[in-house]
Structure formats: structure tokens, C-alpha cells
C-alpha atoms as a PDB file:
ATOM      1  CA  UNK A   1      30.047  68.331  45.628  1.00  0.00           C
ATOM      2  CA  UNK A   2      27.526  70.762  46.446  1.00  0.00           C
ATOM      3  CA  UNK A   3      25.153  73.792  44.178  1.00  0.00           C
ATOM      4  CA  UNK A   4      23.243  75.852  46.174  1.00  0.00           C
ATOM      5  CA  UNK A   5      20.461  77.880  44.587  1.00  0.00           C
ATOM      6  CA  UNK A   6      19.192  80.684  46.158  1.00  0.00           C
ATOM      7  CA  UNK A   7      16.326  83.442  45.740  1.00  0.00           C
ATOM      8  CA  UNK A   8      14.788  86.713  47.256  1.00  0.00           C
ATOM      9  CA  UNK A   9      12.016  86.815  44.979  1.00  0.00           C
ATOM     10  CA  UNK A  10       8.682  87.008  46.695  1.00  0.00           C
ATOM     11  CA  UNK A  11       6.764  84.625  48.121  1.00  0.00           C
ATOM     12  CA  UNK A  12      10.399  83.283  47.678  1.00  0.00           C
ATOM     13  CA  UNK A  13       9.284  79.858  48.294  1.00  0.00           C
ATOM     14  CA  UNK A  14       7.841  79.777  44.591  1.00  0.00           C
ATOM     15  CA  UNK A  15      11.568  78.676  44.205  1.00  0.00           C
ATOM     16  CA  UNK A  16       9.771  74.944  45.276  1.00  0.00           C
ATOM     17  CA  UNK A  17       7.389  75.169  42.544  1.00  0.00           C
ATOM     18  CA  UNK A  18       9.629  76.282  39.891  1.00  0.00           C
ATOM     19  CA  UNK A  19      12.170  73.231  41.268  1.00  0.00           C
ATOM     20  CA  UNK A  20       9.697  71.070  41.380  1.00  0.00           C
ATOM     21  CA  UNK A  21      10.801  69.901  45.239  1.00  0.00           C
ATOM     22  CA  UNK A  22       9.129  70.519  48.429  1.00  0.00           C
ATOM     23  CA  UNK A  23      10.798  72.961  50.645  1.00  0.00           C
ATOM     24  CA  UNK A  24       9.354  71.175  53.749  1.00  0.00           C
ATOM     25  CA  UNK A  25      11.358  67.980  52.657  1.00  0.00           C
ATOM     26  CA  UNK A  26      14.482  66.357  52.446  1.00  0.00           C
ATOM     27  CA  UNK A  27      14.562  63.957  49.211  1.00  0.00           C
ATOM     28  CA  UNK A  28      17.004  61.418  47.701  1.00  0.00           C
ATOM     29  CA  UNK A  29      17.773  60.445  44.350  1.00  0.00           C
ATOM     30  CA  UNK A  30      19.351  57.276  43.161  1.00  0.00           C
ATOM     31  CA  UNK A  31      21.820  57.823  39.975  1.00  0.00           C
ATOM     32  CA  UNK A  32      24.139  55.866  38.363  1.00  0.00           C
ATOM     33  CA  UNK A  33      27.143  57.085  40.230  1.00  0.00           C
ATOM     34  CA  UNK A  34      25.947  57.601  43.822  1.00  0.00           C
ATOM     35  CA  UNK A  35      22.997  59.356  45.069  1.00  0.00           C
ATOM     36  CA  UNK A  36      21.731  63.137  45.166  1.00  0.00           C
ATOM     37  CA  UNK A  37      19.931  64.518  47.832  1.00  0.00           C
ATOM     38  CA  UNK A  38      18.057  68.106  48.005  1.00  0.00           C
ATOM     39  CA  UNK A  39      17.215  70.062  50.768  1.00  0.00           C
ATOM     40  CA  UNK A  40      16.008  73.478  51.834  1.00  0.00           C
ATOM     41  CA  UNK A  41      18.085  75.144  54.901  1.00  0.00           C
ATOM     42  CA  UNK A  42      16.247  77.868  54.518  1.00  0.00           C
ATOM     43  CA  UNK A  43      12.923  78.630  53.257  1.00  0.00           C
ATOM     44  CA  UNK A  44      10.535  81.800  54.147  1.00  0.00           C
ATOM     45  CA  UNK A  45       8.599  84.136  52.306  1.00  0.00           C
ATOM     46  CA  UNK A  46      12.062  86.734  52.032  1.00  0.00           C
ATOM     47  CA  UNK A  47      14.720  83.959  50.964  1.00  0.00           C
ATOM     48  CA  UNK A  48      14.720  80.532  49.667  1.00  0.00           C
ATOM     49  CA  UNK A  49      17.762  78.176  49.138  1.00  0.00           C
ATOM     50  CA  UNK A  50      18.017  74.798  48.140  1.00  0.00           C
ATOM     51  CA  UNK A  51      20.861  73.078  48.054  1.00  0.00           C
ATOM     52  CA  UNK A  52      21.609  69.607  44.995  1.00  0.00           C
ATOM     53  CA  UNK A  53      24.371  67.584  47.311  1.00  0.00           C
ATOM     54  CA  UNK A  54      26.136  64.780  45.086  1.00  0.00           C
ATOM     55  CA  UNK A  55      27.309  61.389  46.987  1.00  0.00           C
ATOM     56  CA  UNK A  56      29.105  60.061  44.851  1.00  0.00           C
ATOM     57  CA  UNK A  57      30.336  55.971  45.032  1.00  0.00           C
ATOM     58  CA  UNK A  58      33.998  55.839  43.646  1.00  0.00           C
ATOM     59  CA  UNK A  59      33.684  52.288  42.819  1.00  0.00           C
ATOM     60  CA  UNK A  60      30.304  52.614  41.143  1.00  0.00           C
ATOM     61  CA  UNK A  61      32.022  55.251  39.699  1.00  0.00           C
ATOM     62  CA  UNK A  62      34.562  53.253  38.046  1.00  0.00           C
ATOM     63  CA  UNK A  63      32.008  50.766  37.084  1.00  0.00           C
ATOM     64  CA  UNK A  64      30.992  53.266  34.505  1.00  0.00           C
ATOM     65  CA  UNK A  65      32.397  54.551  30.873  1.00  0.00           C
ATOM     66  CA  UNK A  66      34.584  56.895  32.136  1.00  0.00           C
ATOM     67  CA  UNK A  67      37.737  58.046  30.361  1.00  0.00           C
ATOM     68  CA  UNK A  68      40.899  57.469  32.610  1.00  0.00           C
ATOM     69  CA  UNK A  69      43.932  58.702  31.085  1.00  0.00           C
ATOM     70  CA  UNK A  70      46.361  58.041  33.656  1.00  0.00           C
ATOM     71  CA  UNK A  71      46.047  54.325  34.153  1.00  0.00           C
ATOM     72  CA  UNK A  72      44.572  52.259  36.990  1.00  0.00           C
ATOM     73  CA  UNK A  73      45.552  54.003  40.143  1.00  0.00           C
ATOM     74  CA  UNK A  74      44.040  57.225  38.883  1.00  0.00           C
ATOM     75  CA  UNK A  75      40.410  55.395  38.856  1.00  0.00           C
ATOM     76  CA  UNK A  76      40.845  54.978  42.126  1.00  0.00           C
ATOM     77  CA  UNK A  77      42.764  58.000  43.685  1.00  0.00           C
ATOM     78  CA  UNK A  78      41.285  61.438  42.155  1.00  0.00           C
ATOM     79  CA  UNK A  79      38.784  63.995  43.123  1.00  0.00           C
ATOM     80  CA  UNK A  80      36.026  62.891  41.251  1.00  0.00           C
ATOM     81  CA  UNK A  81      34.039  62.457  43.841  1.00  0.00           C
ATOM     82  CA  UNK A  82      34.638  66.104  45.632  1.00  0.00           C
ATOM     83  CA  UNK A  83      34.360  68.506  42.783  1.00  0.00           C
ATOM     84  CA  UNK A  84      31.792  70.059  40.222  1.00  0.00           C
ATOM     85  CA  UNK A  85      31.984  67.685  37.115  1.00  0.00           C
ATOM     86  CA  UNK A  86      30.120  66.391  34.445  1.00  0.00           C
ATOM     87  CA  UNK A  87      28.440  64.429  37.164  1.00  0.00           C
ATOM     88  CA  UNK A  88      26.880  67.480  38.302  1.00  0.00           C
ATOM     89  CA  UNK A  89      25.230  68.364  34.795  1.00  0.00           C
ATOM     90  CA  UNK A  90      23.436  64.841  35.013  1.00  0.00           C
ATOM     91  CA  UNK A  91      22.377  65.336  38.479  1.00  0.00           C
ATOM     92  CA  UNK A  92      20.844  68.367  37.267  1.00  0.00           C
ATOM     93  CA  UNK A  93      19.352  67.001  34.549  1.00  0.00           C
ATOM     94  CA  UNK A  94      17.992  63.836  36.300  1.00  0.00           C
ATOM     95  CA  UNK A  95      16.602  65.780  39.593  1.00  0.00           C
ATOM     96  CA  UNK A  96      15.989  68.667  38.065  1.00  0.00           C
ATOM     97  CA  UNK A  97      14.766  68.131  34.782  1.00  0.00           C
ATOM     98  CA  UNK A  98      11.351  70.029  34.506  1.00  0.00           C
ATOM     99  CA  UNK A  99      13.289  72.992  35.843  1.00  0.00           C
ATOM    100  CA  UNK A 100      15.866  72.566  33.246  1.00  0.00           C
ATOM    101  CA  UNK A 101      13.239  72.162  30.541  1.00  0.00           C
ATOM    102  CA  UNK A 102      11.207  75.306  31.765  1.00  0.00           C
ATOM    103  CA  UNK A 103       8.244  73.491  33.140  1.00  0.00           C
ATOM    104  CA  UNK A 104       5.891  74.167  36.337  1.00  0.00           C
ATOM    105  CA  UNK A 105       2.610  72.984  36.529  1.00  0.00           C
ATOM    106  CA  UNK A 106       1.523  74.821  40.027  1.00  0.00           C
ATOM    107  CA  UNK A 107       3.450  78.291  38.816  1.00  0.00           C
ATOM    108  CA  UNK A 108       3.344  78.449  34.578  1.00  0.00           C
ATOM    109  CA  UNK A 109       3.573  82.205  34.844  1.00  0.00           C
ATOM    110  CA  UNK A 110       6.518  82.220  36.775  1.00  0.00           C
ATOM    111  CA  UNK A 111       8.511  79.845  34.052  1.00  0.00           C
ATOM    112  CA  UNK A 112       9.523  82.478  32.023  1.00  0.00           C
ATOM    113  CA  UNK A 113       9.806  85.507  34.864  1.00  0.00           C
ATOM    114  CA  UNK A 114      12.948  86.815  35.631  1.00  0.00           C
ATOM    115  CA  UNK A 115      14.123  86.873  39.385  1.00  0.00           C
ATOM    116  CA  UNK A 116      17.002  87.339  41.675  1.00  0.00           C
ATOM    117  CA  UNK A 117      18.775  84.082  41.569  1.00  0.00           C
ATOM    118  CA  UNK A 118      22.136  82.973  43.098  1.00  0.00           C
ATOM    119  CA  UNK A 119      24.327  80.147  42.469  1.00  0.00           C
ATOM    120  CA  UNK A 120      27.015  78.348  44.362  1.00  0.00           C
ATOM    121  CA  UNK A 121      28.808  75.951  43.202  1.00  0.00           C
ATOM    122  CA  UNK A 122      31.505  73.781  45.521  1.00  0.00           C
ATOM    123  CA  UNK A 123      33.873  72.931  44.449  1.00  0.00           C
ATOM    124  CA  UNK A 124      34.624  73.853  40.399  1.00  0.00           C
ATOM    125  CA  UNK A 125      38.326  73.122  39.314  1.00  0.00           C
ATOM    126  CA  UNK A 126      38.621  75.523  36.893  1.00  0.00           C
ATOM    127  CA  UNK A 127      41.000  75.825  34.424  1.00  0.00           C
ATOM    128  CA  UNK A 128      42.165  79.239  33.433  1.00  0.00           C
ATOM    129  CA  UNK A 129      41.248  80.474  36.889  1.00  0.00           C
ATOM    130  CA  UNK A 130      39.062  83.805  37.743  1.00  0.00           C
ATOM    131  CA  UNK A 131      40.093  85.254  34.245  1.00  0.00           C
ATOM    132  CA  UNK A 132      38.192  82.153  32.337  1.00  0.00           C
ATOM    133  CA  UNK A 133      35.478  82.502  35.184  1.00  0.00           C
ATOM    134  CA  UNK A 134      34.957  86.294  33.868  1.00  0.00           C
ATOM    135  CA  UNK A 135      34.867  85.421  30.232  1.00  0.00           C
ATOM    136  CA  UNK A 136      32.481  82.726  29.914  1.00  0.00           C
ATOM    137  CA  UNK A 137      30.029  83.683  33.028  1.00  0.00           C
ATOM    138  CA  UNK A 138      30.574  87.606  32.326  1.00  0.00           C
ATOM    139  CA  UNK A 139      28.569  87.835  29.073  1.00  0.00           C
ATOM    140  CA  UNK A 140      25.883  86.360  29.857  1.00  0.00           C
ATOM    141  CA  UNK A 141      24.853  88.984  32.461  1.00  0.00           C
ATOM    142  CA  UNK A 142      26.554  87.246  35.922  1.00  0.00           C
ATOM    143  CA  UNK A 143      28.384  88.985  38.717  1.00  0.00           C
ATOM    144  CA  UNK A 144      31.018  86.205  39.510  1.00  0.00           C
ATOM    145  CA  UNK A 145      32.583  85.997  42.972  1.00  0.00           C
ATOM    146  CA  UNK A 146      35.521  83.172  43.362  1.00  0.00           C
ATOM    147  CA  UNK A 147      37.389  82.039  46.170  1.00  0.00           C
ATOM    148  CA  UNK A 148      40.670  79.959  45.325  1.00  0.00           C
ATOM    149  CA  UNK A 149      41.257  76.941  47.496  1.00  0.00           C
ATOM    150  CA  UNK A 150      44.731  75.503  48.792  1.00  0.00           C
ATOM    151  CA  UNK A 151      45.692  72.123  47.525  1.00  0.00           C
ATOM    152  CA  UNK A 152      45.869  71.334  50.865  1.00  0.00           C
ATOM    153  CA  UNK A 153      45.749  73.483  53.947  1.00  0.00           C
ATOM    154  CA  UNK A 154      48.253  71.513  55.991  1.00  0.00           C
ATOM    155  CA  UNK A 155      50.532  71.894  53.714  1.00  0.00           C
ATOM    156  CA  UNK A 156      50.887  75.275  52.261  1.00  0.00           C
ATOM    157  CA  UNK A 157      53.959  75.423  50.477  1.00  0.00           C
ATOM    158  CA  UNK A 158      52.023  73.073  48.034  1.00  0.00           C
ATOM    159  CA  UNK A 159      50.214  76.143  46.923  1.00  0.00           C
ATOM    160  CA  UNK A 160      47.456  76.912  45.433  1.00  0.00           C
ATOM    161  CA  UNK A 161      45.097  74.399  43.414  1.00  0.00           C
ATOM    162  CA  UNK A 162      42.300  74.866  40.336  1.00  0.00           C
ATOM    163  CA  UNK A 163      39.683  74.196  42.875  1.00  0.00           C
ATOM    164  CA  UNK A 164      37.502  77.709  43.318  1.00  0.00           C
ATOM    165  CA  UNK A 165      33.961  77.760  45.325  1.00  0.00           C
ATOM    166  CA  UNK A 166      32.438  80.471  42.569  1.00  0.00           C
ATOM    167  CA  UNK A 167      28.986  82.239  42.957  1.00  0.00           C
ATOM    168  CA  UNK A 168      27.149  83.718  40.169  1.00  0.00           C
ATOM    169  CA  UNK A 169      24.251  86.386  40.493  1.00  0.00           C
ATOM    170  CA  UNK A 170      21.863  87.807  37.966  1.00  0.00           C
ATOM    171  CA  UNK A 171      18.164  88.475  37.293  1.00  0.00           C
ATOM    172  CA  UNK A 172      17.216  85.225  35.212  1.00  0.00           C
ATOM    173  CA  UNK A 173      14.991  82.302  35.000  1.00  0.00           C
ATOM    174  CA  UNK A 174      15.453  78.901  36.613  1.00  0.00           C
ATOM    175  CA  UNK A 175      15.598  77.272  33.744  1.00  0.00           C
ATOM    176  CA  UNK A 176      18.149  79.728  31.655  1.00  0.00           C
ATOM    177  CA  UNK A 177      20.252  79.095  35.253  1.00  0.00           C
ATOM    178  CA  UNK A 178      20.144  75.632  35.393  1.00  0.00           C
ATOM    179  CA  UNK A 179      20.848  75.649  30.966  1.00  0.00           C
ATOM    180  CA  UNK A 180      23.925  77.252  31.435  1.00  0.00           C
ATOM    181  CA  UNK A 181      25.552  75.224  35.085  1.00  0.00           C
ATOM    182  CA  UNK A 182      24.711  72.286  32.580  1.00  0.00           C
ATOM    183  CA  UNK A 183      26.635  73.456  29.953  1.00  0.00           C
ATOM    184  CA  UNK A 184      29.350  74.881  31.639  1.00  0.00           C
ATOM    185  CA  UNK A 185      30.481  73.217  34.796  1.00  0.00           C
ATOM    186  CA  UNK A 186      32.005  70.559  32.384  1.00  0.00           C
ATOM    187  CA  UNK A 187      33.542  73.141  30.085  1.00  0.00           C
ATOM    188  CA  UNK A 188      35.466  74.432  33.361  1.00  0.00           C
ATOM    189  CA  UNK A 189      36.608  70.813  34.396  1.00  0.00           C
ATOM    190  CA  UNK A 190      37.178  69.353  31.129  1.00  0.00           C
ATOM    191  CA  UNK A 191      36.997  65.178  32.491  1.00  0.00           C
ATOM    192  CA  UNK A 192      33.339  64.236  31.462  1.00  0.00           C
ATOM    193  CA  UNK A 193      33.121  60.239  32.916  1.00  0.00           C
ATOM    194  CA  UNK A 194      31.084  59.168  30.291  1.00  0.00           C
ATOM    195  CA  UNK A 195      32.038  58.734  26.186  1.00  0.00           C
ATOM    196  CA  UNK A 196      32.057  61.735  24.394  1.00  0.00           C
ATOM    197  CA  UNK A 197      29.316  60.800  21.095  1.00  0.00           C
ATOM    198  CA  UNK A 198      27.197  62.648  18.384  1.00  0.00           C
ATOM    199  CA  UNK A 199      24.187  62.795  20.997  1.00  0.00           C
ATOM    200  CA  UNK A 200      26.447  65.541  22.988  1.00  0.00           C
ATOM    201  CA  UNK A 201      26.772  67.899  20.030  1.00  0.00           C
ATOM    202  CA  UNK A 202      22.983  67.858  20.200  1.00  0.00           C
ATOM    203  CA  UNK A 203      22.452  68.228  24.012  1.00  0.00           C
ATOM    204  CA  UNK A 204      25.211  71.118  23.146  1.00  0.00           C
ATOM    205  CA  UNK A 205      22.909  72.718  20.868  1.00  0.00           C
ATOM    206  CA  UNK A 206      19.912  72.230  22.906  1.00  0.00           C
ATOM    207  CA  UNK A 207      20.894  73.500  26.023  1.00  0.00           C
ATOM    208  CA  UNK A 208      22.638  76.610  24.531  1.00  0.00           C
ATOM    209  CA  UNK A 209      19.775  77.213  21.490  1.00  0.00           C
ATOM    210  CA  UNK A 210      19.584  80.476  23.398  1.00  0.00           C
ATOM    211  CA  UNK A 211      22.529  82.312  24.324  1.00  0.00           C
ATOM    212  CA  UNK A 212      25.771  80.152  22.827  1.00  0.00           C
ATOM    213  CA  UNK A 213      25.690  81.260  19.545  1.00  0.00           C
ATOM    214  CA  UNK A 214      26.109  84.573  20.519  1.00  0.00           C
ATOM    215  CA  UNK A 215      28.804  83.824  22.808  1.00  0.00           C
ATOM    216  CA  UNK A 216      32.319  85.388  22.103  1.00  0.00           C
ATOM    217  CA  UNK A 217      33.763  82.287  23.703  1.00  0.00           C
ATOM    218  CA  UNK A 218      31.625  79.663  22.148  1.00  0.00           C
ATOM    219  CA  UNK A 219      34.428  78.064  20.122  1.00  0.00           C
ATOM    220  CA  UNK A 220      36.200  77.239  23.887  1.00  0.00           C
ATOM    221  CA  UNK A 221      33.043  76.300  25.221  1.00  0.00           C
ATOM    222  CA  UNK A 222      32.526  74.397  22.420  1.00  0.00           C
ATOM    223  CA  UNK A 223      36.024  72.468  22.307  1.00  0.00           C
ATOM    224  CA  UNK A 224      36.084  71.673  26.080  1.00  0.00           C
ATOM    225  CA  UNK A 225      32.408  70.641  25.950  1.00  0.00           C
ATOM    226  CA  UNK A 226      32.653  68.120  23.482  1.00  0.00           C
ATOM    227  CA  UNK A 227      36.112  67.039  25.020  1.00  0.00           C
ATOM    228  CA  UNK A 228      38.025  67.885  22.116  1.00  0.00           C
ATOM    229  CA  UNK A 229      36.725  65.812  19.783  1.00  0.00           C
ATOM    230  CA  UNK A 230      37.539  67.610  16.428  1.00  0.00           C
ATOM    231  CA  UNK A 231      34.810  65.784  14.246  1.00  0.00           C
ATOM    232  CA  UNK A 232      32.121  66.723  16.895  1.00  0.00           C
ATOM    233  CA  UNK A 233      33.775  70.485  17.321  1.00  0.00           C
ATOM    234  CA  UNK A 234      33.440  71.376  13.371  1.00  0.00           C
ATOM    235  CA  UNK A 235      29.554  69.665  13.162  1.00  0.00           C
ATOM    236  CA  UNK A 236      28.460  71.628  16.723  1.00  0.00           C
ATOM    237  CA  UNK A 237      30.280  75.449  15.459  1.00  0.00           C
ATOM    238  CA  UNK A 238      28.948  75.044  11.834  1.00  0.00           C
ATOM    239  CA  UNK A 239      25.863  74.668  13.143  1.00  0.00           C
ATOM    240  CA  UNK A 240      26.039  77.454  15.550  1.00  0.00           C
ATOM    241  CA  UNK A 241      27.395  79.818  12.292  1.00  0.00           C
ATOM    242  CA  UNK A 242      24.364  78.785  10.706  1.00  0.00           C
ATOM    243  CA  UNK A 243      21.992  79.453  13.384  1.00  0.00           C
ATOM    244  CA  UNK A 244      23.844  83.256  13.960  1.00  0.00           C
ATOM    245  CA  UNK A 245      23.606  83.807  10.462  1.00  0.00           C
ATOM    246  CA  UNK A 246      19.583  83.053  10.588  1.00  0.00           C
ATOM    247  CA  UNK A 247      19.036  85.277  13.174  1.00  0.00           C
ATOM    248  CA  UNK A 248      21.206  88.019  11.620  1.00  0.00           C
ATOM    249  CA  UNK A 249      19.274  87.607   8.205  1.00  0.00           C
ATOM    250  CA  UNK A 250      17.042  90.715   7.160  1.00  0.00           C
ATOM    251  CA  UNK A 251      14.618  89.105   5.484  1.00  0.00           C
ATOM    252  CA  UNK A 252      15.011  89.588   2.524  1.00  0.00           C
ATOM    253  CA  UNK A 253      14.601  87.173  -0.201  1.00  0.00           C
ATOM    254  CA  UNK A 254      17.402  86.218  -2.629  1.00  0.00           C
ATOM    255  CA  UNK A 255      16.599  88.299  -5.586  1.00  0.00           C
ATOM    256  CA  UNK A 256      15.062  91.419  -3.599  1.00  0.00           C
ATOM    257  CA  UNK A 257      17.050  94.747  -3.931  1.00  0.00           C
ATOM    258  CA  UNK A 258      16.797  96.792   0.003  1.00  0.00           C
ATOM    259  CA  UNK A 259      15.306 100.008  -0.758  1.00  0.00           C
ATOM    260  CA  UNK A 260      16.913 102.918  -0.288  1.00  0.00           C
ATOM    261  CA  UNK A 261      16.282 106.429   0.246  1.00  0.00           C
ATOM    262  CA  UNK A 262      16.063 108.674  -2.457  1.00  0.00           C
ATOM    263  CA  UNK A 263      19.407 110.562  -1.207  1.00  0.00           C
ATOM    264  CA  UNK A 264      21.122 107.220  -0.941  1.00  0.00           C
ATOM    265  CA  UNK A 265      20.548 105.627  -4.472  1.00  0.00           C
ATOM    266  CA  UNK A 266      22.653 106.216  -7.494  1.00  0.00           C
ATOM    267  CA  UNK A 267      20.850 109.226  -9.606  1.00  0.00           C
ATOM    268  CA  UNK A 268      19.304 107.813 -13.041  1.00  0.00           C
ATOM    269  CA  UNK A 269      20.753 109.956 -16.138  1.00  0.00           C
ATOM    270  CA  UNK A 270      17.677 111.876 -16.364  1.00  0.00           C
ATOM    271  CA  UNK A 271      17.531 112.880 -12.730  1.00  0.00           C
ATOM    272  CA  UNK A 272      21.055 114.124 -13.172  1.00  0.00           C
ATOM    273  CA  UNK A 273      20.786 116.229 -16.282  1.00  0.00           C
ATOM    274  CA  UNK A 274      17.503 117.910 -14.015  1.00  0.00           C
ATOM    275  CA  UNK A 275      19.931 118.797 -11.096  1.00  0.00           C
ATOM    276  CA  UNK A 276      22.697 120.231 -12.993  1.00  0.00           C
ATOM    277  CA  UNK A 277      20.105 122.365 -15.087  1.00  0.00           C
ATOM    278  CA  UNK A 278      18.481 123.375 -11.324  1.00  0.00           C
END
């Protein structure tokens, strides 16, 4: 599985900095389930793209906690190691984690910039196709662009599959990127490979403190998230109604009446019996 991140801000190699890898060098990363490697194609002053490519070792693979629902054979025949998964979000994570956090000690000013970024993502199975695409990318600012893929193109009266290679544009930060292809890439597959506990409502909440409360789909993104589980679902949205409803709050204190304008409040007695004398 592949992400490709991409750039046209200038110096557009400030994309290294703010990823925390050298463009001039090809680098491997050992992870529980394979190994990721990151690389620049191309990097100039005009673009800049780096690319997170996931190797992923089926057997390690089923080594781990994953959740197979379809028995045996399905541990060892499935595209697990082909398409945009959970997987991905702890590559990102792991590789890129001061990026996620919104850390850069050679560009601090640039941490919080907005700039033209790209992202590619091959392949996502998504479920609910280009119209789920539109609702859970589209409000947060992205143009989406999605290509469906065959299930297999030797054999096309199979027909299509859920697998899409999707790009998303918008004028962001790294870090608000990398937040939401953390959050989301799982709530589009829907097979995290690891168990589903209390610590994921708060990586949830962390990694959306931003932008998911105001999200009209953050009930599905919620659900598919957290896999489902309803005990985790009600904790993470309650929390999320609570954090809307702080940042909705006027300010006022419990007891304290808004003020009005004089048009707009009810007329005492005394200012009444003044008018209808006037």
C-alpha cells in the first residue's frame, strides 16, 4: 500500500523538514507487521513528494491481534497486505509521528502554516464508494478525485470492487493532513488488525480534538472507527456533545440574564403608561 504526499509550496522541499525525513534519502522502518520505507521521487524547489510505502509480512501479520471473522483461511488469503488499512494509520503514526503531532524543530513557523498539500492514497477499499468519499472528506475543505478499480482486470465480468486510488487536495497543515488519513483510512475500511479498547476512544478524541466534533458525519466516523463497539461509541459521541456544547457556550454564567436592547425587552408598567400618554 502506498500514500503519497505532495506539495508546491515554496522552497517546496520544507516538506522534509515538516516530515521530519531527508529528501536526499531513502529510509526504512521496522514495524510490527512488515516494514515502511519513505522516499522522495521528486524533490526541487517547485514540487516535493514523498511517498510512505507499507511491506507488509502476511505471516507476521497473523502473528498479531487481529480480528479474523471468517476463520483460518481468511488469515491467510485477503488483501491485507495491498490496501489502505488500519496498518496505514500506525505507519503514520510510527514514521511520522512529529508530523502528526505538529512538531519541527528546523521549520517551527511553518508547523502551523497552511500550504498546498496533496494526498494519494493506494489502494482504499471504501465502503459506500465516491458518495461516502464526498461526505466525510468534503467538509473538511478537500477536493476528492477517485478512481474505481476492477476486482480483477483479467476478468471483467467480475466487476467492479471497493478498492478506489482517491486523492485529496486542500490548503492545510501537515499535521491537520496526516490527523485526519489517521482517522479516516480505517473508518473507510472498517477491519482494524488490532483489538478494538478504551485507549482508541481516546486516540479518537485526540486526533479529531479539532475538526470531528463539528463533523456532520461524526456519528459514522465514530461507529466505524471504534469498530462498532457500542460501549466505546456512546463514551467517544457523549464526549464529542460535550465538547460542541463548550464551544457553542456564550459565556455566560448560570444565573446571568443576556442583556438586551432596550427595543427588545419587555416594557416595565411605568414605561408603558409613559408611551401610551406620548
Amino acid at each position: 500500500m502506498l500514500l503519497t504526499l505532495s506539495t508546491t509550496h515554496q522552497p517546496a522541499t520544507d516538506l522534509g523538514y515538516l516530515l521530519h525525513k531527508h529528501p536526499d534519502r531513502c529510509q526504512t522502518f521496522s514495524l510490527a507487521f512488515g516494514k515502511a520505507h519513505v522516499f522522495y521521487p521528486e524533490a526541487n524547489d517547485v514540487r516535493c513528494v514523498a511517498c510512505l510505502l507499507l511491506d507488509v509480512d502476511p505471516v507476521g501479520l497473523v502473528r498479531g491481534k487481529g480480528d479474523w471473522k471468517d476463520g483460518l483461511l481468511d488469515q491467510y488469503v485477503n488483501d491485507r497486505p495491498y490496501v489502505a488499512s488500519s496498518l496505514m494509520s500506525v505507519a503514520i503514526s510510527q514514521v511520522f509521528g512529529s508530523a502528526l503531532s505538529g512538531t519541527s524543530k528546523e521549520r517551527p513557523e511553518l508547523v502551523d502554516e497552511a500550504i498546498p498539500l496533496s494526498a494519494r492514497i493506494d489502494v482504499l477499499p471504501v465502503r459506500g464508494g465516491e458518495e461516502m468519499l464526498e461526505r466525510v472528506f468534503g467538509p473538511l475543505g478537500y477536493s476528492v478525485a477517485a478512481t474505481r478499480h476492477p476486482l480483477d482486470e483479467q476478468f471483467p465480468d467480475w466487476g467492479e470492487g471497493p478498492y478506489y486510488s482517491v486523492e485529496l487536495e486542500q490548503k492545510t497543515t501537515v499535521s491537520q493532513l496526516l490527523q485526519h488519513l489517521y482517522v479516516l483510512i480505517p473508518v473507510f475500511d472498517g477491519k482494524k488488525h488490532y483489538y478494538i479498547g478504551p485507549d482508541e476512544v481516546e486516540k479518537l478524541l485526540a486526533k479529531g480534538e479539532s475538526w470531528l466534533s463539528d463533523h456532520p458525519e461524526k456519528a459514522t466516523i465514530t461507529r466505524r472507527y471504534l469498530a462498532k463497539r457500542q460501549s466505546l461509541v456512546r463514551q467517544a459521541l457523549a464526549r464529542l456533545v460535550d465538547e460542541e456544547a463548550e464551544s457553542s457556550d456564550d459565556g455566560l454564567a448560570p444565573d446571568e440574564a443576556p442583556s438586551f436592547p432596550r427595543s427588545e425587552r419587555e416594557l416595565s408598567l411605568h414605561e408603558q403608561r409613559l408611551g401610551s400618554v406620548l
